[in-house]
Protein backbone atom coordinates (compact mmCIF):
# COMPACT_ATOMS: atom_id res chain seq x y z
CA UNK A 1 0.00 0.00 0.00
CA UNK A 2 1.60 3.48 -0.81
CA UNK A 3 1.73 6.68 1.64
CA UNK A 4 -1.18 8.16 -0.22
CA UNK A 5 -3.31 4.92 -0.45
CA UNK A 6 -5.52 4.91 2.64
CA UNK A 7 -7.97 1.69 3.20
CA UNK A 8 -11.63 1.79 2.76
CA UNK A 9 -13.01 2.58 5.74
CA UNK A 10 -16.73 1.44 4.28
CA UNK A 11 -18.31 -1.93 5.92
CA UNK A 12 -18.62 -5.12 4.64
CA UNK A 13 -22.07 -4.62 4.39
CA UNK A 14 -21.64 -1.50 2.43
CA UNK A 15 -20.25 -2.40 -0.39
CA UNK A 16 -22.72 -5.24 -1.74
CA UNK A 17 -25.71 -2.75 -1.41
CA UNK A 18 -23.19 0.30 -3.51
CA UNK A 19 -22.94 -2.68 -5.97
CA UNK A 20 -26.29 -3.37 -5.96
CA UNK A 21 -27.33 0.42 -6.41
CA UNK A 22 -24.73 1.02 -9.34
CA UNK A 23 -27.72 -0.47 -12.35
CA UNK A 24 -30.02 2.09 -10.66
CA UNK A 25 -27.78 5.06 -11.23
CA UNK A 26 -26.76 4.01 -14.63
CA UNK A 27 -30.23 3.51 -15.51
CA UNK A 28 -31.12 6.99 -14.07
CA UNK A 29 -27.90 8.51 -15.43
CA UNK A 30 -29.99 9.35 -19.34
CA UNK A 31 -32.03 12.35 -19.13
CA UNK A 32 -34.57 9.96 -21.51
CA UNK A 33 -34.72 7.45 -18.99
CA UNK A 34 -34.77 9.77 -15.94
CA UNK A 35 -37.79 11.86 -17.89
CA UNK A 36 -39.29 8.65 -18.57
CA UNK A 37 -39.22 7.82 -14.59
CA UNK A 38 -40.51 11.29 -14.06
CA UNK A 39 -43.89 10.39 -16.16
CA UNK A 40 -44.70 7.32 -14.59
CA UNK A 41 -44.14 8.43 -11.18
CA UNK A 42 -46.17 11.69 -11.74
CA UNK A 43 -48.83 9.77 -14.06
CA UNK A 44 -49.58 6.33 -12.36
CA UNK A 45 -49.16 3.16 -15.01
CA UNK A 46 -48.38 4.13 -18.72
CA UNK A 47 -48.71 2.57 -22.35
CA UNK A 48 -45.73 3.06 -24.19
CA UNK A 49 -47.92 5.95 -27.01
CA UNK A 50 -48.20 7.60 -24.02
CA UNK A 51 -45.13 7.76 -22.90
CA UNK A 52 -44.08 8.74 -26.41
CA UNK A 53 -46.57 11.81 -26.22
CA UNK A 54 -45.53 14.83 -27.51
CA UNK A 55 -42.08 13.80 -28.03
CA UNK A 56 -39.55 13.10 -30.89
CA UNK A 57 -39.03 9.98 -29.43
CA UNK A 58 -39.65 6.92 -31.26
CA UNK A 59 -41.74 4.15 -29.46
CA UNK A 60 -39.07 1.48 -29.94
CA UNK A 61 -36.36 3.89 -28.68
CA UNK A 62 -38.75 4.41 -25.48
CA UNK A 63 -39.37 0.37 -25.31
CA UNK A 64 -35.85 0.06 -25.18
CA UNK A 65 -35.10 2.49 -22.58
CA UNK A 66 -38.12 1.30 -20.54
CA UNK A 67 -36.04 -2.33 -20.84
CA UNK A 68 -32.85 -0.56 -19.12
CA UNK A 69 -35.52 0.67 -16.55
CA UNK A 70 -37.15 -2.77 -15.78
CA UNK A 71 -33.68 -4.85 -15.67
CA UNK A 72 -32.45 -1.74 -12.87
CA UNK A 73 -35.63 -2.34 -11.42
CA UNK A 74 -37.38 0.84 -11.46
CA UNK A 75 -40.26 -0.10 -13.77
CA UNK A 76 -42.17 -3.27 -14.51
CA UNK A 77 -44.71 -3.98 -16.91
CA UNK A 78 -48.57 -4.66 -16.63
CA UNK A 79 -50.57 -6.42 -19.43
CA UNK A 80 -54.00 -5.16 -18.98
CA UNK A 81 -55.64 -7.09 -21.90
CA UNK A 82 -53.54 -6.30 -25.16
CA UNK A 83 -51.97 -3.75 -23.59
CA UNK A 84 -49.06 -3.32 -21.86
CA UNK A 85 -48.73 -0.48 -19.36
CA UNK A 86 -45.30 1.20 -17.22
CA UNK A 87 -44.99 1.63 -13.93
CA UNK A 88 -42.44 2.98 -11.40
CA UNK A 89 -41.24 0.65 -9.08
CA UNK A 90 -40.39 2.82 -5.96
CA UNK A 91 -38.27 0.11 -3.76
CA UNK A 92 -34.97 0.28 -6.06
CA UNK A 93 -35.32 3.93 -5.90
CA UNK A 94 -35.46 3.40 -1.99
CA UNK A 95 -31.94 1.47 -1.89
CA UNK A 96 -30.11 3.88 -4.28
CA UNK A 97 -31.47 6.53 -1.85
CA UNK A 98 -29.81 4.37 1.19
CA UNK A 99 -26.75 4.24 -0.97
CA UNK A 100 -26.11 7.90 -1.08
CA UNK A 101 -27.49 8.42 2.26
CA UNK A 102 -23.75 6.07 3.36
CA UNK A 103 -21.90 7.78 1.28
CA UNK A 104 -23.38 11.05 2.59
CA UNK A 105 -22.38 9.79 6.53
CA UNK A 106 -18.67 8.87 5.14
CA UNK A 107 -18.52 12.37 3.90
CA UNK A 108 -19.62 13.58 7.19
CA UNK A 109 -17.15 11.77 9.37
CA UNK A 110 -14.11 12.71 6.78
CA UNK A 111 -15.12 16.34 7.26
CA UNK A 112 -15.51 16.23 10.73
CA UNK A 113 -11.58 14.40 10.99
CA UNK A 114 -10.90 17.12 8.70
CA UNK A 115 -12.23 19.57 11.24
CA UNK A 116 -10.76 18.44 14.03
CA UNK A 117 -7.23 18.10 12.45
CA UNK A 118 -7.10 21.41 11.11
CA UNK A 119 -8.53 22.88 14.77
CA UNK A 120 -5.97 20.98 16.87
């Protein structure tokens, strides 16, 4: 290990769920995709034409972005007779949150180290 190199200080348990969270921020990480998370959680369960309302965006481009949604999932499908509708699926969103939320405490404790170094 060099001078600079300082060891993780995250938990075993930690890392699994920042693994587990990385397909949700990729996922979330096209403005299409993120829009396209934005109508379904605003608008309940959506068919892919309306989804593709008022925008340039062609339905297969959408059905393939919806795919990148439902294998990070944040989406699933519902057949409702010969139609298939979108929705948001809010518990993935819930561990990416919980992801953040420990990297938000390790920032935290570096700053306050930082604090109390520069203090003393």
């Amino acid at each position: 290990m060099s001078p600079r190199t300082k060891p993780s200080t995250r938990s075993a348990a930690e890392v699994p769920a920042l693994q587990r969270s990385a397909p949700i921020f990729a996922a979330l990480g096209d403005a299409t995709r993120l829009r396209l998370v934005a109508l379904l959680c605003a608008g309940g369960a959506m068919s892919i034409a309306q989804l593709t309302t008022s925008t340039d965006i062609t339905r297969q481009a959408v059905t393939k972005h919806l795919q990148v949604l439902a294998d990070a999932g944040l989406v699933r499908d519902v057949k409702l007779g010969r139609e298939r509708l979108w929705e948001f699926e809010p518990s993935q969103l819930e561990q990416a949150r919980r992801s953040l939320e420990s990297i938000t405490q390790q920032w935290d404790r570096a700053l306050l180290r930082l604090k109390s170094m520069v203090e003393h």
